[in-house]
Structure formats: structure tokens, C-alpha cells
PDB file of N, CA and C in Angstrom:
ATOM      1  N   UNK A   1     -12.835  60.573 -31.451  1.00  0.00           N
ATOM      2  CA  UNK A   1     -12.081  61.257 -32.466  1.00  0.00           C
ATOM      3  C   UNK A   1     -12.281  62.757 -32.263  1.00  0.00           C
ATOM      4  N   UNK A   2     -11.285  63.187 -31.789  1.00  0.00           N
ATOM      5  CA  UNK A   2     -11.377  65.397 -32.020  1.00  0.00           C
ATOM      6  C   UNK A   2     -10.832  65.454 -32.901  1.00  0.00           C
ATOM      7  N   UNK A   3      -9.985  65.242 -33.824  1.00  0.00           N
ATOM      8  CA  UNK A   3      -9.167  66.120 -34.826  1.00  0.00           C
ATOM      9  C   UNK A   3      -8.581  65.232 -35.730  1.00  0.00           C
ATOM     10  N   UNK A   4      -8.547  65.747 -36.820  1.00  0.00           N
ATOM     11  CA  UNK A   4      -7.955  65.008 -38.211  1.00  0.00           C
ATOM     12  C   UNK A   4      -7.051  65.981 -38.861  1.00  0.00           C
ATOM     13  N   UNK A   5      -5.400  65.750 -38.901  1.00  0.00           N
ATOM     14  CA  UNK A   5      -4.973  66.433 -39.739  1.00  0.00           C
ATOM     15  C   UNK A   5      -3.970  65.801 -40.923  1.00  0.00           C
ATOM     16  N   UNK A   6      -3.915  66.704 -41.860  1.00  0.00           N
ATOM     17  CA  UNK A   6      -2.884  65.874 -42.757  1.00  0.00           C
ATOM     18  C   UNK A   6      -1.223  66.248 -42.152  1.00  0.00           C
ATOM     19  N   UNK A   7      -0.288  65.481 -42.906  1.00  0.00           N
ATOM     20  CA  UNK A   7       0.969  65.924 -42.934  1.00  0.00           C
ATOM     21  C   UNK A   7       1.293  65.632 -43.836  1.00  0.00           C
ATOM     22  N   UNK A   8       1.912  66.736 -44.256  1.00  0.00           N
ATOM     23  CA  UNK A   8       2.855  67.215 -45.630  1.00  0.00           C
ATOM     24  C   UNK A   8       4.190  66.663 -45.883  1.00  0.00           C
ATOM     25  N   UNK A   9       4.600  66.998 -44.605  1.00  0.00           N
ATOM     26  CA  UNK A   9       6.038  66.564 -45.132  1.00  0.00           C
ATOM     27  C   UNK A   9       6.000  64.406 -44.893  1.00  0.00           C
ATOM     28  N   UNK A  10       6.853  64.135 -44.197  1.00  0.00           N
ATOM     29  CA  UNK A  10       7.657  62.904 -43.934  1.00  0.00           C
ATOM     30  C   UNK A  10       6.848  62.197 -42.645  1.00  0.00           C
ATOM     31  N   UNK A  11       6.168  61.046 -43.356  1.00  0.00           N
ATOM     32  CA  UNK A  11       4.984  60.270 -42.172  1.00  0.00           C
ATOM     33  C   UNK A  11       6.060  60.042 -41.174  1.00  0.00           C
ATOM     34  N   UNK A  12       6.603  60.528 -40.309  1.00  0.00           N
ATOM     35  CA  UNK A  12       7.485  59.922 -39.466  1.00  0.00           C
ATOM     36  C   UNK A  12       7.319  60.026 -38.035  1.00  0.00           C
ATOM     37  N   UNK A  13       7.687  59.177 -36.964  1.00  0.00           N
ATOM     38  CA  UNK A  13       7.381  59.368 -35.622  1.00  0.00           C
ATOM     39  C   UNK A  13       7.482  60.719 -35.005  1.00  0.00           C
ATOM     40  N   UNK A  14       8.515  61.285 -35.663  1.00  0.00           N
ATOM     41  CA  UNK A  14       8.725  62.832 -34.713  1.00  0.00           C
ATOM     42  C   UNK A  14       7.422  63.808 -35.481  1.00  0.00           C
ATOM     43  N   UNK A  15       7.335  63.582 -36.797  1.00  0.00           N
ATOM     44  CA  UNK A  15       6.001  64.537 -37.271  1.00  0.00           C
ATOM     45  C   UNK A  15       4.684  64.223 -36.476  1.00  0.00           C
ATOM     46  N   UNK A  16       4.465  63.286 -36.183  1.00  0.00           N
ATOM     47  CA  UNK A  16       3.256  62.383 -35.569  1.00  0.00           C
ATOM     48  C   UNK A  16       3.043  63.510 -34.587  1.00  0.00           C
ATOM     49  N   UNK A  17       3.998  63.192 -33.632  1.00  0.00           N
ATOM     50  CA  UNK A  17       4.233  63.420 -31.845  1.00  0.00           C
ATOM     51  C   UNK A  17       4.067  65.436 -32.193  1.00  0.00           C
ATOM     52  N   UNK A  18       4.163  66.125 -33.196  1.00  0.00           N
ATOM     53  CA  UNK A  18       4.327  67.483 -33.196  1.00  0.00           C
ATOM     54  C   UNK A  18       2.855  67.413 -33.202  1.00  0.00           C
ATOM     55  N   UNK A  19       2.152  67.063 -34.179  1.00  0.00           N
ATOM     56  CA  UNK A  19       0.529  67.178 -34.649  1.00  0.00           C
ATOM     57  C   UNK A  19      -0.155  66.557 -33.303  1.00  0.00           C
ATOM     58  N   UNK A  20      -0.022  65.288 -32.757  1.00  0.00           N
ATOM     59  CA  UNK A  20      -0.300  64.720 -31.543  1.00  0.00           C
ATOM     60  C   UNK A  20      -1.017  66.029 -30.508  1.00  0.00           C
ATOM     61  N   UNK A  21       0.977  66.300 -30.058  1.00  0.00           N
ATOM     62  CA  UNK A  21       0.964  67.328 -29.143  1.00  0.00           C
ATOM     63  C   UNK A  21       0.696  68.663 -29.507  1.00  0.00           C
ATOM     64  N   UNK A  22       0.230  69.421 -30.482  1.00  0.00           N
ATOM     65  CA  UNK A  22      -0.695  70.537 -30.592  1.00  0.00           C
ATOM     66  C   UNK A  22      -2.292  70.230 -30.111  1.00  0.00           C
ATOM     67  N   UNK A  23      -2.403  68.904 -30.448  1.00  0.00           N
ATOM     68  CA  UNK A  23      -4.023  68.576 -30.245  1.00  0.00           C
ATOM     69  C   UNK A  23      -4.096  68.492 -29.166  1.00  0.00           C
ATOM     70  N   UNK A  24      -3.397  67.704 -27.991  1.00  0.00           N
ATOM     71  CA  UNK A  24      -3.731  67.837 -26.925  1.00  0.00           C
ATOM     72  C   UNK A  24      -3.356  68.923 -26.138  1.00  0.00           C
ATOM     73  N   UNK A  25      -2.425  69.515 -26.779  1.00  0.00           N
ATOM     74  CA  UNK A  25      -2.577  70.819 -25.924  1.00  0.00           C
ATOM     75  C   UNK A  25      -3.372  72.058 -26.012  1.00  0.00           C
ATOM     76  N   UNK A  26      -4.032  72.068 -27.858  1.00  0.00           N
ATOM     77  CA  UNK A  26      -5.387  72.509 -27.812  1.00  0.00           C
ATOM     78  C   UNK A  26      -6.399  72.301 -26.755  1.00  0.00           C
ATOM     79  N   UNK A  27      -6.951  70.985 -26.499  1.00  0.00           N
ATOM     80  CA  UNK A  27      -7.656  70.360 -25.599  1.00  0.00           C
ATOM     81  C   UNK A  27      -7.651  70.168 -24.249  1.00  0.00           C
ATOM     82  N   UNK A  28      -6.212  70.615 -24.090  1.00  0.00           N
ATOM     83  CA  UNK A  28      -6.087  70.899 -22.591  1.00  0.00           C
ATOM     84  C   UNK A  28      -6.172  69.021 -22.180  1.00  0.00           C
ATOM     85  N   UNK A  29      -5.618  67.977 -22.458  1.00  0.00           N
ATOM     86  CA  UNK A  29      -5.589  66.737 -22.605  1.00  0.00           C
ATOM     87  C   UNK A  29      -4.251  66.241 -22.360  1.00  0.00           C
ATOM     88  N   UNK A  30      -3.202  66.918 -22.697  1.00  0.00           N
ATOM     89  CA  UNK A  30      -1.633  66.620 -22.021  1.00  0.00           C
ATOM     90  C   UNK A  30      -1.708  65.380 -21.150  1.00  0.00           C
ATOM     91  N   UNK A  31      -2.392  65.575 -19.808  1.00  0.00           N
ATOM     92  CA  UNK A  31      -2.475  64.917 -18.783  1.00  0.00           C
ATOM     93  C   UNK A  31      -3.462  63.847 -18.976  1.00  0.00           C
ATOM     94  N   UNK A  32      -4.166  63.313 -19.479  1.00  0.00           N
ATOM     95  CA  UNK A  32      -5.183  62.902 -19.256  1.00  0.00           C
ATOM     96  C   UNK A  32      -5.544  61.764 -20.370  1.00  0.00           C
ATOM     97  N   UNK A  33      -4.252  61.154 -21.341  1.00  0.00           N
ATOM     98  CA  UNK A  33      -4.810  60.118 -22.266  1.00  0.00           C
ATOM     99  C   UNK A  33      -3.648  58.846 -21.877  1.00  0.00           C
ATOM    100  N   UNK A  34      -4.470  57.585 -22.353  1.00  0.00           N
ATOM    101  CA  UNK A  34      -4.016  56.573 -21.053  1.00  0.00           C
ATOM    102  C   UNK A  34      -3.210  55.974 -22.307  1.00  0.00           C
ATOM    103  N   UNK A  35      -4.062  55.716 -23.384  1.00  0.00           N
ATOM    104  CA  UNK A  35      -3.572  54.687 -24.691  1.00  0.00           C
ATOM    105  C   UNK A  35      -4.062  55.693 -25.795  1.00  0.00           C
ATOM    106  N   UNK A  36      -3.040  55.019 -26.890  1.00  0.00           N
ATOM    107  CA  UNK A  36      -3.399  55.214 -28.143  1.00  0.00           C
ATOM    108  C   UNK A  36      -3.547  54.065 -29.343  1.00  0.00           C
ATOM    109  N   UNK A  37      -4.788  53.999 -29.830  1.00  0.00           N
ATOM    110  CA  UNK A  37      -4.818  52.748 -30.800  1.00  0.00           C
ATOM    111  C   UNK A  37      -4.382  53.165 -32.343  1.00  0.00           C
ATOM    112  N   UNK A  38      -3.390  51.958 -32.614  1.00  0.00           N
ATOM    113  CA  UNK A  38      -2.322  53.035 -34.121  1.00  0.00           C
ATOM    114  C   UNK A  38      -2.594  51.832 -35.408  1.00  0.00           C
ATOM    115  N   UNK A  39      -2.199  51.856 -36.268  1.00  0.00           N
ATOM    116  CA  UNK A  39      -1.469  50.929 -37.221  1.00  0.00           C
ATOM    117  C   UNK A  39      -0.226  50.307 -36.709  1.00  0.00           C
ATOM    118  N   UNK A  40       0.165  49.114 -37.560  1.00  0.00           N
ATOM    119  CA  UNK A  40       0.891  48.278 -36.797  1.00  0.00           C
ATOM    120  C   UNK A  40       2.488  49.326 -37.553  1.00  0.00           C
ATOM    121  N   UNK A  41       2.717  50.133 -37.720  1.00  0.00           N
ATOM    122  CA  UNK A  41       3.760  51.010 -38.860  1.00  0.00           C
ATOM    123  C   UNK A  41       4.877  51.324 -37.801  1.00  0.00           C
ATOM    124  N   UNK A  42       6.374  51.281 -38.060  1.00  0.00           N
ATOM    125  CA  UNK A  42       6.792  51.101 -36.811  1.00  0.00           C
ATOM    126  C   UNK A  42       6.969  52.353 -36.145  1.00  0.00           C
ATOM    127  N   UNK A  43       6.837  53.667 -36.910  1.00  0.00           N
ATOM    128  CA  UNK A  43       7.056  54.729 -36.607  1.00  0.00           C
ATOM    129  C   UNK A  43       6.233  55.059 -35.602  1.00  0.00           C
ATOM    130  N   UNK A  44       5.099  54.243 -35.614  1.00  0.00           N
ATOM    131  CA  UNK A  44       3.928  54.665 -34.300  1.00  0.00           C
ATOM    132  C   UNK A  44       4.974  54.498 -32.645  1.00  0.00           C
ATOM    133  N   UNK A  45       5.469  53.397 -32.626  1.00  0.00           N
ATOM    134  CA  UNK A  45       6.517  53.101 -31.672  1.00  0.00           C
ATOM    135  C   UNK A  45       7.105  54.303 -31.202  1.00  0.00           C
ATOM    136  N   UNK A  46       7.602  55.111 -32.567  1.00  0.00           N
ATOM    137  CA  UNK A  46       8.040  55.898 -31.959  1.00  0.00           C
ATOM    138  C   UNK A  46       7.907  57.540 -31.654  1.00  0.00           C
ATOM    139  N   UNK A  47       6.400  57.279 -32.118  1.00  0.00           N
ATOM    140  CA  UNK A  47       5.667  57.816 -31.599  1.00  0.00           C
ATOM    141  C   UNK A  47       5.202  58.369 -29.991  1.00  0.00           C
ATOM    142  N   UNK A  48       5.225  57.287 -29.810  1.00  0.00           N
ATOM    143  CA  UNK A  48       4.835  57.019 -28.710  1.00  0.00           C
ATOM    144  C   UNK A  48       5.688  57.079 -27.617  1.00  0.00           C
ATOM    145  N   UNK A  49       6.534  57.125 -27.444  1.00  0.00           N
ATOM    146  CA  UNK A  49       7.996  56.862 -27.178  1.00  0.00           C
ATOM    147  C   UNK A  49       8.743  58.800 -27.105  1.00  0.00           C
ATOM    148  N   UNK A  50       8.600  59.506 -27.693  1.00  0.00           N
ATOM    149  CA  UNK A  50       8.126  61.063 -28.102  1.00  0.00           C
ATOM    150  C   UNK A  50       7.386  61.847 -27.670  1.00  0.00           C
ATOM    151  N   UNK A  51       6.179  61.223 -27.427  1.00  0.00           N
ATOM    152  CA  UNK A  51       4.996  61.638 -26.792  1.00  0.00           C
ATOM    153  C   UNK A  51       4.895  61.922 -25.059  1.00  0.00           C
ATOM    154  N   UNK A  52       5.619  60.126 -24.984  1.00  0.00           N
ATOM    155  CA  UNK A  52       5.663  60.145 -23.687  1.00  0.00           C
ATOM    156  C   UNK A  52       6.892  61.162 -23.006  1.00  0.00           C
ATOM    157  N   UNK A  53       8.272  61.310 -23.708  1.00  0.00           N
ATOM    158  CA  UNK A  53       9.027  62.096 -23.382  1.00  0.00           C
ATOM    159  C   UNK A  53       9.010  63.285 -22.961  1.00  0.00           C
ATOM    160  N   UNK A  54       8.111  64.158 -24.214  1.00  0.00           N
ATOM    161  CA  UNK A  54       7.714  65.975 -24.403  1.00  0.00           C
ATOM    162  C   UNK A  54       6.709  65.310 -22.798  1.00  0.00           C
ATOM    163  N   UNK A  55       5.822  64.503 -22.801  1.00  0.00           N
ATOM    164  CA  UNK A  55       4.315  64.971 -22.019  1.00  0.00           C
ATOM    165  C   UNK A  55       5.386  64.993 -20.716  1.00  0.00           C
ATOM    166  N   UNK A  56       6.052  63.951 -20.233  1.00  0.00           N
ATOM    167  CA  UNK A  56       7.081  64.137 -19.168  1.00  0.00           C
ATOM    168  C   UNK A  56       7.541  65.179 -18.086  1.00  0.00           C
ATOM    169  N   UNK A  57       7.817  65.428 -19.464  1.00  0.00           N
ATOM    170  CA  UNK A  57       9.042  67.099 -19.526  1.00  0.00           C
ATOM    171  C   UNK A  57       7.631  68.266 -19.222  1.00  0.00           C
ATOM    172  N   UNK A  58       6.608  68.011 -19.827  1.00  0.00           N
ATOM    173  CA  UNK A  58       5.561  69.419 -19.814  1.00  0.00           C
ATOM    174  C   UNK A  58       4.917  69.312 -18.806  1.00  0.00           C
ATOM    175  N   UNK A  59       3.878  68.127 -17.998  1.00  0.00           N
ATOM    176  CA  UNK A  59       3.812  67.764 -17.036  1.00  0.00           C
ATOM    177  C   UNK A  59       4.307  66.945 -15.465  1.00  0.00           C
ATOM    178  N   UNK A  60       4.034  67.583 -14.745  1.00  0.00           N
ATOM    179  CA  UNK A  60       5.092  66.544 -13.423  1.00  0.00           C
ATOM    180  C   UNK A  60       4.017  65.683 -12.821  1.00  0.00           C
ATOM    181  N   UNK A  61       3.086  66.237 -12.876  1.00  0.00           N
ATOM    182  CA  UNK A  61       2.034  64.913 -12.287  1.00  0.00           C
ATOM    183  C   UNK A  61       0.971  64.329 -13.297  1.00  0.00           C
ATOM    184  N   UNK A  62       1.186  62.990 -13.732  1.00  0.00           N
ATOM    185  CA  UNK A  62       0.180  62.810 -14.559  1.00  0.00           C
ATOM    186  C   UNK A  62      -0.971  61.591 -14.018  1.00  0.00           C
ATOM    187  N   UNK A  63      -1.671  61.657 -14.447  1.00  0.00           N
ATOM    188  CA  UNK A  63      -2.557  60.409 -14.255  1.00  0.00           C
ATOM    189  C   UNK A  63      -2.543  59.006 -13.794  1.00  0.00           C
ATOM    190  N   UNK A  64      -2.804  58.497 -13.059  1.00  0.00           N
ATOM    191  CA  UNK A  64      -1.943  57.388 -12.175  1.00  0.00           C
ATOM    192  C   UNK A  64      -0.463  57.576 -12.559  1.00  0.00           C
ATOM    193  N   UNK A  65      -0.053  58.419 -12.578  1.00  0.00           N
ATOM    194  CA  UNK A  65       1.897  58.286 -12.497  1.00  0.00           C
ATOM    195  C   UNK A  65       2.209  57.503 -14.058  1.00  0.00           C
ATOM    196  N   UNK A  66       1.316  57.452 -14.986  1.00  0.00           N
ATOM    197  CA  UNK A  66       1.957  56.639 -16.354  1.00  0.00           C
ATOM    198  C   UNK A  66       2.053  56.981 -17.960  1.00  0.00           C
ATOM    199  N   UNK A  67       2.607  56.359 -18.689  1.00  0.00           N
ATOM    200  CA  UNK A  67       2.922  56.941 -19.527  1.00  0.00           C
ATOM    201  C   UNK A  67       1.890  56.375 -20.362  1.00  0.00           C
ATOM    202  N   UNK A  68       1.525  56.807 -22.152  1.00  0.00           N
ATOM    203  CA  UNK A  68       0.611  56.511 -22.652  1.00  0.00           C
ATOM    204  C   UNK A  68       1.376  54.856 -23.378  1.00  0.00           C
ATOM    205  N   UNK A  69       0.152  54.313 -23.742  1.00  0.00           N
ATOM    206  CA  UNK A  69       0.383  52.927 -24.076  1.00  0.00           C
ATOM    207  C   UNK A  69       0.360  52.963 -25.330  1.00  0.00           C
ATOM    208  N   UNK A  70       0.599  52.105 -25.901  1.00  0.00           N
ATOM    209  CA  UNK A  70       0.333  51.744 -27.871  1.00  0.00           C
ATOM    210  C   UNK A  70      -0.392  50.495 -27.548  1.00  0.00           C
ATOM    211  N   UNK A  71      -1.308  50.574 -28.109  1.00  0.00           N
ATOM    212  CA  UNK A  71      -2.021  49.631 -28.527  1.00  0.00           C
ATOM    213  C   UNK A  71      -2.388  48.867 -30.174  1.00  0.00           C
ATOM    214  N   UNK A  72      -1.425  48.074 -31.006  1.00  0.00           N
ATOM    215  CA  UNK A  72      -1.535  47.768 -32.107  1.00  0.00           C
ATOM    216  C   UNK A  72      -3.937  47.479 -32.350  1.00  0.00           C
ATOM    217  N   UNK A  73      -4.183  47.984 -33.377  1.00  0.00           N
ATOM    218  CA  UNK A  73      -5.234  47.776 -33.900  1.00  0.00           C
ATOM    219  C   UNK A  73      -5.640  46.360 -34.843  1.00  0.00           C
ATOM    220  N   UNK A  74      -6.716  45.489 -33.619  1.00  0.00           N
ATOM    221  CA  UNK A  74      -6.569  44.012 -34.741  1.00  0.00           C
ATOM    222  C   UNK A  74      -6.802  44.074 -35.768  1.00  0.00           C
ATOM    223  N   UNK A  75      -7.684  44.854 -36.406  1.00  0.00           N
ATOM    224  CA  UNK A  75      -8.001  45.131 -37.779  1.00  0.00           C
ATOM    225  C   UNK A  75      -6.627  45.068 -38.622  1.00  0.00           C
ATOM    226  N   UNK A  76      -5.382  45.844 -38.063  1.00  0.00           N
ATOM    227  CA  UNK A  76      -4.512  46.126 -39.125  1.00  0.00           C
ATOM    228  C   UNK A  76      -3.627  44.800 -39.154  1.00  0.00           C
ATOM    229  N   UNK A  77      -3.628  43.508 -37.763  1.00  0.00           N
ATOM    230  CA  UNK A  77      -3.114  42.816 -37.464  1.00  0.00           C
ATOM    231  C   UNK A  77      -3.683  41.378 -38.569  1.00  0.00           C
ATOM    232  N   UNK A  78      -5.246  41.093 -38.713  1.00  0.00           N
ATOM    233  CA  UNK A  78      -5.917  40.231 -39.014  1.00  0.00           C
ATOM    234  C   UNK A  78      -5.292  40.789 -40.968  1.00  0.00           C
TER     235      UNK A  78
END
């Protein structure tokens, strides 16, 4: 865990992917995260989906050549 922030406005996939991508580009991390473990909420989808697009577009070579994964959390599943 590096960073916890709130959001104000609208829990939505595109707000996610803005807060996301400040953190890793604080961190200098762009390149370098494989998965993300979410709630099962569907906006994470598209999240993720956002994420992978901008990181795309900002980087040309990433980490084995792939995009980040979603990984649903069993906790939120059970």
C-alpha cells in the first residue's frame, strides 16, 4: 500500500484511473505494476481498461510487453 486517497466527486472508472495514474506517476511506477486486486464493483473493469490505455499511450516499452490485470478480491467474492 503507498497511498490512500479520497474522491469527491463520482466513484467512477475514469475518476479511479486519474487518482491511479497520479500515484504512479508520483512513484515513478507507470511501467512496472503487473495486477491490481479491486472489489468485485464493475467500474473497477473499467478501470482497468483506462489504465491500461493512458499507461500505453505514456509508455512504449513496458514490462514483459503487458498490460495490468484485475484481479477480483475473494474476500469481496465469499
Amino acid at each position: 500500500m503507498i497511498s490512500f486517497k479520497s474522491l469527491i466527486d463520482y466513484y467512477s472508472g475514469a475518476a479511479l484511473t486519474i487518482v491511479i495514474n497520479g500515484i504512479l506517476e508520483k512513484y515513478n511506477l507507470l511501467d512496472r505494476v503487473l495486477l491490481i486486486i479491486t472489489n468485485n464493483i464493475y467500474n473497477n473493469s473499467t478501470l482497468i481498461k483506462e489504465l491500461n490505455s493512458y499507461i500505453n499511450k505514456a509508455i512504449k516499452k513496458r514490462f514483459l510487453n503487458g498490460n495490468i490485470t484485475r484481479i477480483p478480491c475473494l474476500v469481496y467474492i465469499i
